[in-house]
PDB file of N, CA and C in Angstrom:
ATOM      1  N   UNK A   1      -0.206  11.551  -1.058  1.00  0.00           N
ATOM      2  CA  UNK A   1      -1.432  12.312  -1.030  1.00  0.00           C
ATOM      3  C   UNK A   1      -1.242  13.704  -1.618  1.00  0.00           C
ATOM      4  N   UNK A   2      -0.376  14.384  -1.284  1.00  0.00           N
ATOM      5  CA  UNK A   2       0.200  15.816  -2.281  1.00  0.00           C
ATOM      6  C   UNK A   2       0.359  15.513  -3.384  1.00  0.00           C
ATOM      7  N   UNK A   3       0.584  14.860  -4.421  1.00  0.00           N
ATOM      8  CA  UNK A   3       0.133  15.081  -5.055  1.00  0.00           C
ATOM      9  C   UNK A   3      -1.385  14.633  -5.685  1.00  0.00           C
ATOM     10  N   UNK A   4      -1.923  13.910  -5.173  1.00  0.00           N
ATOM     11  CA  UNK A   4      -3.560  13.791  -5.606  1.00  0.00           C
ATOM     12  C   UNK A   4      -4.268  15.087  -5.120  1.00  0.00           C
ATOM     13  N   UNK A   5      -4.143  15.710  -3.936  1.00  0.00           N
ATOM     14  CA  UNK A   5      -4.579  16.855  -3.371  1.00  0.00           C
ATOM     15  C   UNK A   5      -4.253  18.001  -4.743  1.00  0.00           C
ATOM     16  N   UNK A   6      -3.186  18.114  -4.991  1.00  0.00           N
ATOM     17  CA  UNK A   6      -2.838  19.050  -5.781  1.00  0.00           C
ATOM     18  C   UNK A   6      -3.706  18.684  -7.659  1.00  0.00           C
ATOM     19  N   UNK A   7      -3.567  17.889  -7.443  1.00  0.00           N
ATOM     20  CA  UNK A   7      -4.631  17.396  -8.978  1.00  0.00           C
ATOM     21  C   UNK A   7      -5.811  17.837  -8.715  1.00  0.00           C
ATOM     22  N   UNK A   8      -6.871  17.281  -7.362  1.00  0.00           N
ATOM     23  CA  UNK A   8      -7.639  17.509  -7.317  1.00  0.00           C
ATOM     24  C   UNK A   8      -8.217  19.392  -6.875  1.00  0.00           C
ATOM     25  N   UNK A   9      -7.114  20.111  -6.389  1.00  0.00           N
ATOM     26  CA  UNK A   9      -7.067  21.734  -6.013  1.00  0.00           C
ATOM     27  C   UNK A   9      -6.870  22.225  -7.563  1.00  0.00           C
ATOM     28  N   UNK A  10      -6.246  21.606  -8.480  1.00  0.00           N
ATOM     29  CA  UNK A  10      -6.566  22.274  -9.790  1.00  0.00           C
ATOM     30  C   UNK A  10      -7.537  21.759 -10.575  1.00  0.00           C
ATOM     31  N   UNK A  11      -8.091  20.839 -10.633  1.00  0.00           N
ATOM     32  CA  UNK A  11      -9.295  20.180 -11.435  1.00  0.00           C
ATOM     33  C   UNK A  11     -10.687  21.191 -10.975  1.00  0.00           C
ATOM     34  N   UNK A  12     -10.669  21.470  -9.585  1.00  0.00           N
ATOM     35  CA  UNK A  12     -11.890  22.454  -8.737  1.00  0.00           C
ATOM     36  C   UNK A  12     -11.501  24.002  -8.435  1.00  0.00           C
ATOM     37  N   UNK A  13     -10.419  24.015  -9.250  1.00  0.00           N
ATOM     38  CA  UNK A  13      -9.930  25.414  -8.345  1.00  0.00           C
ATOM     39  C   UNK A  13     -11.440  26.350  -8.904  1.00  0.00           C
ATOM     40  N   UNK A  14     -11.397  27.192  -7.735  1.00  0.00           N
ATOM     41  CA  UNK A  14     -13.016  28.072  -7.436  1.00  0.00           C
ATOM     42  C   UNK A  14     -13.937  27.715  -7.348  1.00  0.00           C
ATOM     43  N   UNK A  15     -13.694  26.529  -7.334  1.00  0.00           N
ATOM     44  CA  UNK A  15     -15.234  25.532  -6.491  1.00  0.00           C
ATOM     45  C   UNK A  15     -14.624  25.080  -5.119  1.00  0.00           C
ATOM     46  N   UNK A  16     -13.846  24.937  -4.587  1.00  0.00           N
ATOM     47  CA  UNK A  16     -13.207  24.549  -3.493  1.00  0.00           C
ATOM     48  C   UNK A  16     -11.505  24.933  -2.995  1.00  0.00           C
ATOM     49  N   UNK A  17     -11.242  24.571  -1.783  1.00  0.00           N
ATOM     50  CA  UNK A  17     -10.371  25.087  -1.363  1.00  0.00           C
ATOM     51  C   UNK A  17      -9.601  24.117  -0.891  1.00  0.00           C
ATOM     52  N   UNK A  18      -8.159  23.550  -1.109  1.00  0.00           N
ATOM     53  CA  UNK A  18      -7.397  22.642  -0.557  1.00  0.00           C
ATOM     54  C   UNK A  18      -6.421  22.982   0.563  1.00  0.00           C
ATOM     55  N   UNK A  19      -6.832  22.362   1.529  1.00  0.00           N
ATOM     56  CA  UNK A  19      -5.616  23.018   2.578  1.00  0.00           C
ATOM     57  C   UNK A  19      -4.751  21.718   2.737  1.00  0.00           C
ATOM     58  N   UNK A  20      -3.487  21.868   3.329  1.00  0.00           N
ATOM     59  CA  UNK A  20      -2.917  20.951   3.911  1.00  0.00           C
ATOM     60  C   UNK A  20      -2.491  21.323   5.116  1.00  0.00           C
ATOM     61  N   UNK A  21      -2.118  20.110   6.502  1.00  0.00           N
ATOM     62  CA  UNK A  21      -1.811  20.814   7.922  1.00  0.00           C
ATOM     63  C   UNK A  21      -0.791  19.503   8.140  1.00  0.00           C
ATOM     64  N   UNK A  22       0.808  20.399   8.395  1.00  0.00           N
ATOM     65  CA  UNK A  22       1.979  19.441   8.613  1.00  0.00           C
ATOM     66  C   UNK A  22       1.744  19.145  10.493  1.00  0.00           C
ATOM     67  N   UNK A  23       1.404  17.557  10.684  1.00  0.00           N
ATOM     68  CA  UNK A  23       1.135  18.002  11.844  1.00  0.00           C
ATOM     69  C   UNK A  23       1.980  18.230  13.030  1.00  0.00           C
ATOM     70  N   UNK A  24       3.684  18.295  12.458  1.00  0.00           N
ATOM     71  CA  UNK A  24       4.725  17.918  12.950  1.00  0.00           C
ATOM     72  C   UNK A  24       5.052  19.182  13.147  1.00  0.00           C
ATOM     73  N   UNK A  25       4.604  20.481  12.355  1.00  0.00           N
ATOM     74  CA  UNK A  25       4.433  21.952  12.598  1.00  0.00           C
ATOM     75  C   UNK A  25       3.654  22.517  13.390  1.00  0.00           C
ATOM     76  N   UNK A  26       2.353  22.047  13.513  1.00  0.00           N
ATOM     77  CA  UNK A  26       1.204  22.403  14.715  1.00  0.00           C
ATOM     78  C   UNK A  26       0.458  21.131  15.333  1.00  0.00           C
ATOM     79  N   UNK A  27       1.429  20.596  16.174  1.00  0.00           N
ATOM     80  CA  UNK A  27       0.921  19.771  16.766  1.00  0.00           C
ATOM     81  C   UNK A  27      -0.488  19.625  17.377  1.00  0.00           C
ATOM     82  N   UNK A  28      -0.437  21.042  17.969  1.00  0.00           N
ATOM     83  CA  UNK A  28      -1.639  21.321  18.977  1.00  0.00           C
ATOM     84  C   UNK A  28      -3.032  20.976  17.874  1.00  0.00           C
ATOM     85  N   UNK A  29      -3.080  21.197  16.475  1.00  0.00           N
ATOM     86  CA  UNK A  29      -4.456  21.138  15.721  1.00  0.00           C
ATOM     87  C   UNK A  29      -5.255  19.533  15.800  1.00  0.00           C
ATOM     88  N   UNK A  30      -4.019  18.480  15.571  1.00  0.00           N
ATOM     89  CA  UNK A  30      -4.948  17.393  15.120  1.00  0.00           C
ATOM     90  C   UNK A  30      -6.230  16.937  16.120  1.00  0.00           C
ATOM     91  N   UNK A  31      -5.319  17.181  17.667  1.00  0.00           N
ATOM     92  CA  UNK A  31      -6.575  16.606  18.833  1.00  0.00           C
ATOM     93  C   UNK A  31      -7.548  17.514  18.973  1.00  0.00           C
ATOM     94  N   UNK A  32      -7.697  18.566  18.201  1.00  0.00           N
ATOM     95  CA  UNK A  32      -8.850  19.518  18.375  1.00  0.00           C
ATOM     96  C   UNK A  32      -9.980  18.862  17.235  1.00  0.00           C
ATOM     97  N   UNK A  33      -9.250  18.109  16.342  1.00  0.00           N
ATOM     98  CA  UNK A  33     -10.083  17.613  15.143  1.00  0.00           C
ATOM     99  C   UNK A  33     -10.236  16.168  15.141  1.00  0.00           C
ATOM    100  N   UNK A  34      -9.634  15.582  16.401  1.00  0.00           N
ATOM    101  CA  UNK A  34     -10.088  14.111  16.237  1.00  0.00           C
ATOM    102  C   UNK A  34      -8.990  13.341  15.621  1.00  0.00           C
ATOM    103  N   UNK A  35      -7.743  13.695  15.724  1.00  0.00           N
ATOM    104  CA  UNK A  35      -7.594  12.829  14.109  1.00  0.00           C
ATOM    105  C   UNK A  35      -6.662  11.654  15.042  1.00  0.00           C
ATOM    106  N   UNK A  36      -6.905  10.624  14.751  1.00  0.00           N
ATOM    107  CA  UNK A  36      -6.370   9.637  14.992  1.00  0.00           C
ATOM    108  C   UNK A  36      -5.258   8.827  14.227  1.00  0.00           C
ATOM    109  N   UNK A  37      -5.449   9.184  13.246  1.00  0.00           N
ATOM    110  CA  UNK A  37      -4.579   8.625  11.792  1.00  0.00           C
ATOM    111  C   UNK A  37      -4.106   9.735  10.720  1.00  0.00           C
ATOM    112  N   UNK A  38      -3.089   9.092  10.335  1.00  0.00           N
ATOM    113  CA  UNK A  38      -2.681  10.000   9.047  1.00  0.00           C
ATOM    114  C   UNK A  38      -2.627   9.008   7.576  1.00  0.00           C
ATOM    115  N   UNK A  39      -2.802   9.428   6.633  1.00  0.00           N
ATOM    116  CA  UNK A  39      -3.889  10.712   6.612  1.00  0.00           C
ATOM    117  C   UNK A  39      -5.193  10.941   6.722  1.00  0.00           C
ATOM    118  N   UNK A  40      -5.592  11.946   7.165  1.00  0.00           N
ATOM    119  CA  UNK A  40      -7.165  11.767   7.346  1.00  0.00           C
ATOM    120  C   UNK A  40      -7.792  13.092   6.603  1.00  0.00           C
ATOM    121  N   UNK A  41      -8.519  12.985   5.895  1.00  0.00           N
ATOM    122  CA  UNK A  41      -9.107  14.062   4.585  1.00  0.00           C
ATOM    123  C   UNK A  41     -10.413  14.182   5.335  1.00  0.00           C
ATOM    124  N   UNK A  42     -10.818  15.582   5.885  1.00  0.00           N
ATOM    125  CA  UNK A  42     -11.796  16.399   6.111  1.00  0.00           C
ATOM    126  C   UNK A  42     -12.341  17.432   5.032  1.00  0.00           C
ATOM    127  N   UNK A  43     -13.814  17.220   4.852  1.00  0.00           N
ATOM    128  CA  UNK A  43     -14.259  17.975   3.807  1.00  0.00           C
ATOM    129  C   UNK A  43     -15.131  19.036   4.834  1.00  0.00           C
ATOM    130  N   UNK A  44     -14.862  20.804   4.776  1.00  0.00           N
ATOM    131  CA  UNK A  44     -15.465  21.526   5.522  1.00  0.00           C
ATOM    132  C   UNK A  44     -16.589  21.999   4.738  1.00  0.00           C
ATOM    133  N   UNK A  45     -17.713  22.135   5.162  1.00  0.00           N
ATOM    134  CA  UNK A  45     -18.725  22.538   4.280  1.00  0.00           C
ATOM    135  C   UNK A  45     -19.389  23.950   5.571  1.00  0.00           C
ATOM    136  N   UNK A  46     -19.201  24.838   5.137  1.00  0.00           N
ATOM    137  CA  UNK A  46     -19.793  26.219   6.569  1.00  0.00           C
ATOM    138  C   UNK A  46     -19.035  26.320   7.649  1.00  0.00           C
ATOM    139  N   UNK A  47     -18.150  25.082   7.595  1.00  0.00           N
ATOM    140  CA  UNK A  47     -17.248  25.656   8.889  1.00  0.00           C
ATOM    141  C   UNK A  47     -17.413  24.278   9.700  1.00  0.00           C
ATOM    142  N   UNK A  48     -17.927  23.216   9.177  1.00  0.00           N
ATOM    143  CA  UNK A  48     -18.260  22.245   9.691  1.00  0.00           C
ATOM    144  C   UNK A  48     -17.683  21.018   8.929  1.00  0.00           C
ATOM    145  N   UNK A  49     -17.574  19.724   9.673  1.00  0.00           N
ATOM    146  CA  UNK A  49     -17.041  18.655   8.561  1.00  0.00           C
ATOM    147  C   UNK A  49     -18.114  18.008   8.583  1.00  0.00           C
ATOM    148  N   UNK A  50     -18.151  17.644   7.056  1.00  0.00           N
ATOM    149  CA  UNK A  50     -19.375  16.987   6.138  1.00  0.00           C
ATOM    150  C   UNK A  50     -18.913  16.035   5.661  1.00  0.00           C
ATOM    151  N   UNK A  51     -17.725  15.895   5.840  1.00  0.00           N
ATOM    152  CA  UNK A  51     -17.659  14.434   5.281  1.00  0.00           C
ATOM    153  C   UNK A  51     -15.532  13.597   5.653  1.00  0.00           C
ATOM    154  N   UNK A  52     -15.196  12.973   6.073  1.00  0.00           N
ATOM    155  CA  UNK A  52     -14.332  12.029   6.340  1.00  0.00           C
ATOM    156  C   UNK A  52     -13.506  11.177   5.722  1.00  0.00           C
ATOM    157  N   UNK A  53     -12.469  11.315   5.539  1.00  0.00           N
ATOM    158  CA  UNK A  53     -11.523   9.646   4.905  1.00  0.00           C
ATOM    159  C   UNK A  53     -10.550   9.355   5.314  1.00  0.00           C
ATOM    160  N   UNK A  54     -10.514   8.343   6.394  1.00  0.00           N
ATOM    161  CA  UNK A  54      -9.179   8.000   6.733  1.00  0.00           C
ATOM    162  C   UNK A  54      -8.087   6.871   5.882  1.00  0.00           C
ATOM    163  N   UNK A  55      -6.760   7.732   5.808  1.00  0.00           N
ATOM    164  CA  UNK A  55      -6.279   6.722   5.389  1.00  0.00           C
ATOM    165  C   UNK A  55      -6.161   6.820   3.042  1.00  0.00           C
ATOM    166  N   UNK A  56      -4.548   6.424   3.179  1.00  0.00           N
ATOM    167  CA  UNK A  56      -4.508   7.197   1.672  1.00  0.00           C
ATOM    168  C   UNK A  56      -6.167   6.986   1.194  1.00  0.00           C
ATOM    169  N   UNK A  57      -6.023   8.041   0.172  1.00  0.00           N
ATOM    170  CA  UNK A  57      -7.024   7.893  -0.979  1.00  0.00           C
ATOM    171  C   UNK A  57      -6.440   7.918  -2.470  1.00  0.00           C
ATOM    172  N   UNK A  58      -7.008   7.290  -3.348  1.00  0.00           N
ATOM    173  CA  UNK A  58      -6.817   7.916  -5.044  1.00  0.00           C
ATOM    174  C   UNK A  58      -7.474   9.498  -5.257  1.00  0.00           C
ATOM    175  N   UNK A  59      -7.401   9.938  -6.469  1.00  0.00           N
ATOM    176  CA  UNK A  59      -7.663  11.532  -7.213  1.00  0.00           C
ATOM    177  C   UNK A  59      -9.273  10.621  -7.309  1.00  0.00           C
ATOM    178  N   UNK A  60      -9.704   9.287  -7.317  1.00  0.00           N
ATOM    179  CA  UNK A  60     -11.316   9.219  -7.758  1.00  0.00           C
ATOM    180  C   UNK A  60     -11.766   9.318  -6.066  1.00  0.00           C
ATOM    181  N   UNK A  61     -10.941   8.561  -5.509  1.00  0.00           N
ATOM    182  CA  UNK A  61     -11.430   9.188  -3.699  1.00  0.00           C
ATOM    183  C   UNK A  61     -11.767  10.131  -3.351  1.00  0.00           C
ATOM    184  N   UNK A  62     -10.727  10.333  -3.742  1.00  0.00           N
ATOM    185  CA  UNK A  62     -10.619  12.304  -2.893  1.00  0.00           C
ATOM    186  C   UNK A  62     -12.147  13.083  -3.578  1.00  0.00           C
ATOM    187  N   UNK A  63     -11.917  13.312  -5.153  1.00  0.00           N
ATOM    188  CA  UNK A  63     -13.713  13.515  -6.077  1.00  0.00           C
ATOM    189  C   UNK A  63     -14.399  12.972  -5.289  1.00  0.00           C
ATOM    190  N   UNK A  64     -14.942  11.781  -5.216  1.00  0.00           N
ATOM    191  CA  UNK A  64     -16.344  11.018  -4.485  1.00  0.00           C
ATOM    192  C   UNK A  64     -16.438  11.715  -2.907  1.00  0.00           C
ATOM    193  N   UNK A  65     -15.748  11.777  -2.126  1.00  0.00           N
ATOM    194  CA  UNK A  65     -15.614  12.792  -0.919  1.00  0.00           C
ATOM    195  C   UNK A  65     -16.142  13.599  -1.109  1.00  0.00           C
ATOM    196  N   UNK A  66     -15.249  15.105  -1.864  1.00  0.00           N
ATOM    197  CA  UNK A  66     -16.208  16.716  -2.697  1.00  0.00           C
ATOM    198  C   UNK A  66     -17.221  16.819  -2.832  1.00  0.00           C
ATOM    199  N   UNK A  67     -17.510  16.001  -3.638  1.00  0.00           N
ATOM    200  CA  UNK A  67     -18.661  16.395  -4.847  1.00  0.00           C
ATOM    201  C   UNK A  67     -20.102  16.759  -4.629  1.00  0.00           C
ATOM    202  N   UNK A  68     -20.176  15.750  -3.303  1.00  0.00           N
ATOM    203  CA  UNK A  68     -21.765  15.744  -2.788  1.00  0.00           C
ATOM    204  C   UNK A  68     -21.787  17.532  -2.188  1.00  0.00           C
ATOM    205  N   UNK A  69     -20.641  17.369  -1.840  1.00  0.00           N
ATOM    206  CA  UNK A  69     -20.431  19.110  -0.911  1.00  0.00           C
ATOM    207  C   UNK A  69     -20.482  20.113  -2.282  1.00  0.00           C
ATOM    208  N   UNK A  70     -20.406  19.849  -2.964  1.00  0.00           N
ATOM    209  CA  UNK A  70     -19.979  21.766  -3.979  1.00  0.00           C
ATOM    210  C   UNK A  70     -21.055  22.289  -3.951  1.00  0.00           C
TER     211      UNK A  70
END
Protein backbone atom coordinates (compact mmCIF):
# COMPACT_ATOMS: atom_id res chain seq x y z
CA UNK A 1 0.00 0.00 0.00
CA UNK A 2 3.07 2.62 0.48
CA UNK A 3 3.76 2.62 -2.30
CA UNK A 4 0.31 3.23 -4.13
CA UNK A 5 -0.32 5.86 -1.28
CA UNK A 6 2.81 7.54 -2.28
CA UNK A 7 1.84 7.59 -6.18
CA UNK A 8 -1.33 8.64 -5.35
CA UNK A 9 0.15 11.78 -2.55
CA UNK A 10 2.13 12.87 -5.67
CA UNK A 11 -0.36 12.61 -8.54
CA UNK A 12 -2.80 15.13 -5.92
CA UNK A 13 -0.22 16.76 -4.06
CA UNK A 14 -2.31 20.22 -3.04
CA UNK A 15 -5.45 18.77 -3.60
CA UNK A 16 -5.11 16.36 -0.75
CA UNK A 17 -3.24 15.12 2.05
CA UNK A 18 -1.79 11.51 2.63
CA UNK A 19 -1.25 10.36 6.02
CA UNK A 20 -0.10 7.08 7.15
CA UNK A 21 -0.63 5.59 11.00
CA UNK A 22 1.93 2.58 12.05
CA UNK A 23 -0.46 0.98 14.27
CA UNK A 24 2.23 -0.91 16.09
CA UNK A 25 3.49 2.81 17.12
CA UNK A 26 0.08 4.14 18.43
CA UNK A 27 -1.81 1.52 19.29
CA UNK A 28 -4.29 3.50 21.23
CA UNK A 29 -5.62 5.30 17.55
CA UNK A 30 -7.12 2.38 15.58
CA UNK A 31 -10.14 1.59 18.28
CA UNK A 32 -10.95 5.22 18.34
CA UNK A 33 -11.51 4.82 14.45
CA UNK A 34 -13.11 1.53 14.22
CA UNK A 35 -10.62 -0.21 12.43
CA UNK A 36 -10.98 -3.72 12.40
CA UNK A 37 -8.62 -4.68 9.58
CA UNK A 38 -5.51 -3.70 8.02
CA UNK A 39 -5.44 -2.01 5.78
CA UNK A 40 -8.18 0.18 6.04
CA UNK A 41 -8.08 3.64 3.88
CA UNK A 42 -10.15 6.52 5.44
CA UNK A 43 -10.92 9.48 3.32
CA UNK A 44 -11.36 12.72 5.83
CA UNK A 45 -13.39 15.30 4.28
CA UNK A 46 -13.87 18.47 7.39
CA UNK A 47 -12.70 16.35 9.90
CA UNK A 48 -15.04 13.64 9.19
CA UNK A 49 -14.81 10.23 7.20
CA UNK A 50 -16.53 10.34 3.87
CA UNK A 51 -15.61 7.55 2.60
CA UNK A 52 -13.94 3.77 3.51
CA UNK A 53 -11.81 0.78 2.04
CA UNK A 54 -11.00 -2.09 3.68
CA UNK A 55 -8.44 -4.17 2.71
CA UNK A 56 -5.40 -3.71 -0.07
CA UNK A 57 -6.39 -1.41 -2.83
CA UNK A 58 -4.73 -0.58 -6.46
CA UNK A 59 -3.44 3.42 -7.36
CA UNK A 60 -7.21 3.13 -9.53
CA UNK A 61 -8.78 2.25 -5.89
CA UNK A 62 -7.30 4.43 -3.88
CA UNK A 63 -8.41 7.55 -7.07
CA UNK A 64 -12.13 6.17 -7.13
CA UNK A 65 -12.17 6.60 -3.10
CA UNK A 66 -10.69 10.68 -3.48
CA UNK A 67 -12.16 11.95 -6.12
CA UNK A 68 -15.81 12.28 -5.23
CA UNK A 69 -14.18 14.22 -2.03
CA UNK A 70 -11.76 17.01 -3.77
Amino acid sequence: MDRVLVEVAKEYDGRLTVARLDIDESPETPPEYDVTAIPTLYVFKGGSIVATRIGPASKGNVVDLVTPHL
